[in-house]
Protein backbone atom coordinates (compact mmCIF):
# COMPACT_ATOMS: atom_id res chain seq x y z
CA UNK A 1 -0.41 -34.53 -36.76
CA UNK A 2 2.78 -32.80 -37.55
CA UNK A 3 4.73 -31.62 -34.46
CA UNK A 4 5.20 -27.72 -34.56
CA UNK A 5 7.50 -25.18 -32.74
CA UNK A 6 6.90 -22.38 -34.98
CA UNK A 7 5.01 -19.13 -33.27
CA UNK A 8 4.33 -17.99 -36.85
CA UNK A 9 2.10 -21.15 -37.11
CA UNK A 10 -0.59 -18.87 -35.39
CA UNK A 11 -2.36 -16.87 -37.13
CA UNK A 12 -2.40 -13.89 -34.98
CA UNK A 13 1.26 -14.22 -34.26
CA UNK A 14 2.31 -14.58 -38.02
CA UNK A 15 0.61 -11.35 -38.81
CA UNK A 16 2.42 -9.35 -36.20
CA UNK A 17 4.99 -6.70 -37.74
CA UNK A 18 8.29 -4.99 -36.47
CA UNK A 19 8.68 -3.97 -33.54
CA UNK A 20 5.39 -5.86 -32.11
CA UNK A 21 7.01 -8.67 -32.88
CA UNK A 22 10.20 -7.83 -31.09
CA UNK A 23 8.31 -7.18 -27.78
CA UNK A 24 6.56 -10.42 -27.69
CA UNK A 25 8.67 -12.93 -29.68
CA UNK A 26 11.40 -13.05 -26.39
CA UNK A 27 8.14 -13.78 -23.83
CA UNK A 28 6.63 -16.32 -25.91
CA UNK A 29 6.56 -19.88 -24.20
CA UNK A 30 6.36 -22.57 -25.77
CA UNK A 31 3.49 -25.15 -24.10
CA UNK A 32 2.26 -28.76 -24.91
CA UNK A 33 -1.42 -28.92 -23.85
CA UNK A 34 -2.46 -32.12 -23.91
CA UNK A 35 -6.30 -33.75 -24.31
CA UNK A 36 -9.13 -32.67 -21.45
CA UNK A 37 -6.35 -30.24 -19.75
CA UNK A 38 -7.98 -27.03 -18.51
CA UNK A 39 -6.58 -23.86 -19.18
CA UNK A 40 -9.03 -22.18 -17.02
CA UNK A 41 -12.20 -22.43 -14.97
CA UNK A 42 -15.66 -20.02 -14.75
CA UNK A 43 -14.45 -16.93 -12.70
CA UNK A 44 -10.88 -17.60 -12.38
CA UNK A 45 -8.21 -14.72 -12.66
CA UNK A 46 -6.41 -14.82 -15.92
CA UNK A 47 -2.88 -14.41 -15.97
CA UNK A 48 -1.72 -15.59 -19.65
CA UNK A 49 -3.25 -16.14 -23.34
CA UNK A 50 -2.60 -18.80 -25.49
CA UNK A 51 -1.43 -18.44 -29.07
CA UNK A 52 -2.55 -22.56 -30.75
CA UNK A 53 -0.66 -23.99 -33.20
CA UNK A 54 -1.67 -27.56 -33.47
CA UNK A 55 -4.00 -27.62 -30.86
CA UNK A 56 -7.53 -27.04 -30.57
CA UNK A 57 -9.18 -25.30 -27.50
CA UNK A 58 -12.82 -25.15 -26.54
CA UNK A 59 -14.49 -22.83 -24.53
CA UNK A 60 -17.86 -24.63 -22.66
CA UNK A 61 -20.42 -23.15 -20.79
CA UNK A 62 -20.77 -25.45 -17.47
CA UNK A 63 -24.11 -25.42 -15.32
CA UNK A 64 -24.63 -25.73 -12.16
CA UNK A 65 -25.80 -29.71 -12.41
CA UNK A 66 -22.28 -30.20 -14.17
CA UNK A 67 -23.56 -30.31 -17.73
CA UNK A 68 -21.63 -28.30 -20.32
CA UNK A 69 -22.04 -27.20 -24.27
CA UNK A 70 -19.41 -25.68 -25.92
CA UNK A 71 -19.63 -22.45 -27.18
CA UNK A 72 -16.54 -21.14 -29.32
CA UNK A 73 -13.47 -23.23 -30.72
CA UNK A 74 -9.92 -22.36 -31.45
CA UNK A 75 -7.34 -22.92 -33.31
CA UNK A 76 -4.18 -21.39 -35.00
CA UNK A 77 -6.66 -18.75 -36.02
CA UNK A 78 -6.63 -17.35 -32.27
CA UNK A 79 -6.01 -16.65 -28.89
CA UNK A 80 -7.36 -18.13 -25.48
CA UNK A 81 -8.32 -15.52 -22.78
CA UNK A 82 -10.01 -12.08 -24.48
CA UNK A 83 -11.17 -11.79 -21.28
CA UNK A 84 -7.85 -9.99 -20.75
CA UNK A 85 -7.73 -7.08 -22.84
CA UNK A 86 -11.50 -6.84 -22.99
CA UNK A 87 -11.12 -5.92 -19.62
CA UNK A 88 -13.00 -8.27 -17.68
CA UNK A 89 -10.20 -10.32 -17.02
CA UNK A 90 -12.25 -13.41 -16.31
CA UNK A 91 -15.20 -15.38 -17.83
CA UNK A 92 -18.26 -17.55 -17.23
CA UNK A 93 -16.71 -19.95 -20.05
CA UNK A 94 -14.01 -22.82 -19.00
CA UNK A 95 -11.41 -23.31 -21.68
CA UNK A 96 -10.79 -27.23 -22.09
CA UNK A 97 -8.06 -28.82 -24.85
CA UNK A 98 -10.48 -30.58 -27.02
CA UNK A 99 -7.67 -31.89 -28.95
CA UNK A 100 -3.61 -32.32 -28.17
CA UNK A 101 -0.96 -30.54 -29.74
CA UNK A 102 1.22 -27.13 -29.19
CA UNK A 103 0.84 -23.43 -28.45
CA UNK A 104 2.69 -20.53 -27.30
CA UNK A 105 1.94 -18.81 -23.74
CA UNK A 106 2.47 -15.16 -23.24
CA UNK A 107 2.17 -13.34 -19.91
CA UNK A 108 -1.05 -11.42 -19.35
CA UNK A 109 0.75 -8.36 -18.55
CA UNK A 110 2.90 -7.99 -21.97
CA UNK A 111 0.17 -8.25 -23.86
CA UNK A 112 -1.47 -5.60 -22.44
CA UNK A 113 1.45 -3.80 -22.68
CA UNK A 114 1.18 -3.38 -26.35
CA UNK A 115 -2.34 -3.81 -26.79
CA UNK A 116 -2.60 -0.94 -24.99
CA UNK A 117 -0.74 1.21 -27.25
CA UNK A 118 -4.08 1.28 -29.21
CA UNK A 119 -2.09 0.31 -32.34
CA UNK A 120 -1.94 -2.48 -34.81
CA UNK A 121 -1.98 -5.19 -32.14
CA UNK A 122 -5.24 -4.19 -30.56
CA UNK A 123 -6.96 -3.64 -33.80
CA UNK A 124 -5.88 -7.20 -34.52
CA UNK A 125 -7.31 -8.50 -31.19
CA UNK A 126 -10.43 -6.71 -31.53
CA UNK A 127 -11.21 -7.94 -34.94
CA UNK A 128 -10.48 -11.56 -33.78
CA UNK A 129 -12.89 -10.77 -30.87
CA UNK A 130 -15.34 -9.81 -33.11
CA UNK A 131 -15.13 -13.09 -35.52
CA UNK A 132 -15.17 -14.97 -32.31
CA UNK A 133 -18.17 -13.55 -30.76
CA UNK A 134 -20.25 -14.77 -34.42
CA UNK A 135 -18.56 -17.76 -33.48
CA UNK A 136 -20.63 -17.73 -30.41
CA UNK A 137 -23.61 -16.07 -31.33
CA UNK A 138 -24.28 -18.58 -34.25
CA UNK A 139 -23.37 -22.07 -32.28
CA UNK A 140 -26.64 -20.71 -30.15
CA UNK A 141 -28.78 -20.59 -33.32
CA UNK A 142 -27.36 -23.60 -34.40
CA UNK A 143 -27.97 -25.85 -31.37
CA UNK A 144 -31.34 -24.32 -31.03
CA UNK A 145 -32.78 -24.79 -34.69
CA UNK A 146 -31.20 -26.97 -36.62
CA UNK A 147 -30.60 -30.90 -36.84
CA UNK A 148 -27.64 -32.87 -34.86
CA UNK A 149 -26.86 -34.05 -38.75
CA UNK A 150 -26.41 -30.52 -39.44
CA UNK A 151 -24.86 -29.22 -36.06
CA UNK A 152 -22.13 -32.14 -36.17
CA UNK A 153 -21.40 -31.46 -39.48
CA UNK A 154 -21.00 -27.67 -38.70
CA UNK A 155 -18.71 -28.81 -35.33
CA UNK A 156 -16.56 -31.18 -37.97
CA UNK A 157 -15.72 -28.76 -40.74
CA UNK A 158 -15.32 -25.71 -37.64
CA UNK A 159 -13.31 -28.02 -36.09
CA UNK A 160 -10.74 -28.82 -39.45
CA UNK A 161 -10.53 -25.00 -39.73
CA UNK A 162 -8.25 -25.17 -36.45
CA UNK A 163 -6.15 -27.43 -37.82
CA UNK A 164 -4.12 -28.09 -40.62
CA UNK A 165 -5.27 -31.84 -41.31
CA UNK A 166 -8.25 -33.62 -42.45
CA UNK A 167 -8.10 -35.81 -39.28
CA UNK A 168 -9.42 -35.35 -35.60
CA UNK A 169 -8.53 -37.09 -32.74
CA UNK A 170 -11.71 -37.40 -30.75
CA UNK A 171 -14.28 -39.90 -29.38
CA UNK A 172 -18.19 -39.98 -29.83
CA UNK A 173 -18.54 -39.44 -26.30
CA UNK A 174 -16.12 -35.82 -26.36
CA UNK A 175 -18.31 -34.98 -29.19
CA UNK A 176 -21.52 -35.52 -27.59
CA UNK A 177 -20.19 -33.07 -24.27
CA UNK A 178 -19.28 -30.47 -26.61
CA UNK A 179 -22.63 -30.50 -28.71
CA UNK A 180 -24.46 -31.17 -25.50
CA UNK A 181 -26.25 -33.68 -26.71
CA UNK A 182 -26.75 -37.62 -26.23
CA UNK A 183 -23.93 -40.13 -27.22
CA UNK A 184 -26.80 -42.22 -29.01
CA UNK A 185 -27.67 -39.11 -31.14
CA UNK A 186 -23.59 -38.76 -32.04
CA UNK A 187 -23.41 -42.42 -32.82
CA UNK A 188 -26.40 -42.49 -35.03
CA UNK A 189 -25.48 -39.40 -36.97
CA UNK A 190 -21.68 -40.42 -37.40
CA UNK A 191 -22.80 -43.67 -38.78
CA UNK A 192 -24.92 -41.98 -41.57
CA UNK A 193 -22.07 -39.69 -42.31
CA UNK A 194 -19.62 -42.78 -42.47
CA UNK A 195 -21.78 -45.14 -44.66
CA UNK A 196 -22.66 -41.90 -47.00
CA UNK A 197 -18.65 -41.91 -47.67
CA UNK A 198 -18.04 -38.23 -46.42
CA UNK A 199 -16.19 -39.57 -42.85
CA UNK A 200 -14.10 -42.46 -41.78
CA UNK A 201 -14.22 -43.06 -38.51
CA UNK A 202 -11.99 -45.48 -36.89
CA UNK A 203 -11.15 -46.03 -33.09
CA UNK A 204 -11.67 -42.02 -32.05
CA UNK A 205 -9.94 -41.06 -35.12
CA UNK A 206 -12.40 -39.02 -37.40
CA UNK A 207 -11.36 -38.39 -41.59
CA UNK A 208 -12.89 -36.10 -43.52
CA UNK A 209 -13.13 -37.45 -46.89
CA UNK A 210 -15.07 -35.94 -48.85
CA UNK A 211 -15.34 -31.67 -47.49
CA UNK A 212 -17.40 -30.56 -50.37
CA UNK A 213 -20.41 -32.53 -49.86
CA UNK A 214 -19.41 -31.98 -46.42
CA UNK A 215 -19.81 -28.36 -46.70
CA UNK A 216 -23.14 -29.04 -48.37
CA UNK A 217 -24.77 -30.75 -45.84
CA UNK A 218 -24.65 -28.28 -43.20
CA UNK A 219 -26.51 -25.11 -42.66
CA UNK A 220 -25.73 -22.01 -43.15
CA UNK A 221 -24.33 -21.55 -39.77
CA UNK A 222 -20.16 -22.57 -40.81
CA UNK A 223 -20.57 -20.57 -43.95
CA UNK A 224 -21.55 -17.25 -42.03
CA UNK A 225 -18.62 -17.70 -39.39
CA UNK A 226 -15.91 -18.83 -41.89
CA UNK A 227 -16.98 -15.89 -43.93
CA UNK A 228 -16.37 -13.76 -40.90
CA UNK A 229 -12.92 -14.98 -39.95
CA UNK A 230 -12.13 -14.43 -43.60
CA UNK A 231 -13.50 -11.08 -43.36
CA UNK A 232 -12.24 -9.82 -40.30
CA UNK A 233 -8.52 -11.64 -40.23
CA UNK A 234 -5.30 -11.95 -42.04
CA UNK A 235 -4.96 -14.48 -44.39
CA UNK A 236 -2.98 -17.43 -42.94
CA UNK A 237 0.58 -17.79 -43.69
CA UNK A 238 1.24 -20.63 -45.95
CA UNK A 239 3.91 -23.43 -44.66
């Protein structure tokens, strides 16, 4: 995975104009997160958001026996911590690094700053929010009524859409606490997709080869949030 330093990499940040861009490019800090690090817990205080660029963050629900599902990725798409300028300022959800790599950190406070100026920036937020919570809203359906074949391959191609590779770093076992599910049922279901030729998978490295059939597989869950976030947010920058 390419090593990135580039706020513009984000999404969000790339599609910020003059003079939004001038109040936030000086804060921006620059932040390797690195596998399993926690960017925040259930109920704790917020007190920055996180722009990825070659990282992927999930947000899990965690019960009170320990067990967690996630709920939500992201990517360069997004941001880490809504919570903030939804008001709230913190969440039931803990926000894990599901897979290493780069982002920016901003201060909670300059944020709000210009988001509340009720311009461009929070109309930018808000529609993220919005793509997000289908995000959310259609994992549950998914997990609920669908196959682990299907949910996996939803997870995968959800997954790729954070990045800007074909490749994941991640074990069966990861995959299995984010899906909530067994390791056997991971194991089983990876091996179909890997002798069908549409994944490699080799020592916790997982290949998409072939996306279209990929695509195909799933249900109808990935096409109805990718068609949101394509909806709802800029296009991403090319690089």
């Amino acid at each position: 995975m390419p090593v990135t330093c580039n706020p513009r990499e984000n999404q969000l940040l790339a599609a910020l104009k003059e003079p939004e861009w001038g109040e936030w490019g000086p804060h921006l800090e620059l932040v390797d997160l690195q596998l399993g690090q926690v960017i925040s817990e259930p109920g704790s205080k917020l007190t920055h958001v996180y722009f990825p660029t070659s990282c992927i963050v999930s947000l899990l629900y965690v019960t009170e026996e320990g067990d967690s599902a996630e709920i939500a990725v992201v990517g360069h798409e997004g941001i880490v911590g809504i919570s903030l300028f939804m008001g709230g300022e913190t969440t039931p959800s803990r926000a894990i690094v599901q897979s290493s790599g780069k982002a920016f950190r901003l201060k909670g406070s300059v944020m709000m700053k210009e988001f509340a100026r009720a311009g461009t920036v929070m109309h930018l937020l808000l529609r993220y929010t919005q793509a997000l919570i289908t995000q959310m809203s259609q994992t549950a359906v998914c997990n609920r009524h669908h196959t682990l074949d299907q949910q996996l391959c939803r997870w995968l191609l959800l997954s790729l859409d954070c990045l800007r590779s074909n490749e994941l770093i991640m074990t069966q076992e990861l995959i299995a606490n984010m899906l909530g599910v067994r390791r056997e049922g991971v194991t089983e279901v990876a091996g179909v997709l890997h002798k069908t030729g549409l994944i490699d998978y080799r020592r916790g490295h997982i290949t998409v080869i072939d996306r279209g059939r990929l695509e195909k597989r799933t249900c109808e869950c990935y096409a109805v949030v990718k068609k949101e976030y394509d909806r709802l947010l800029p296009r991403p920058t090319a690089l």
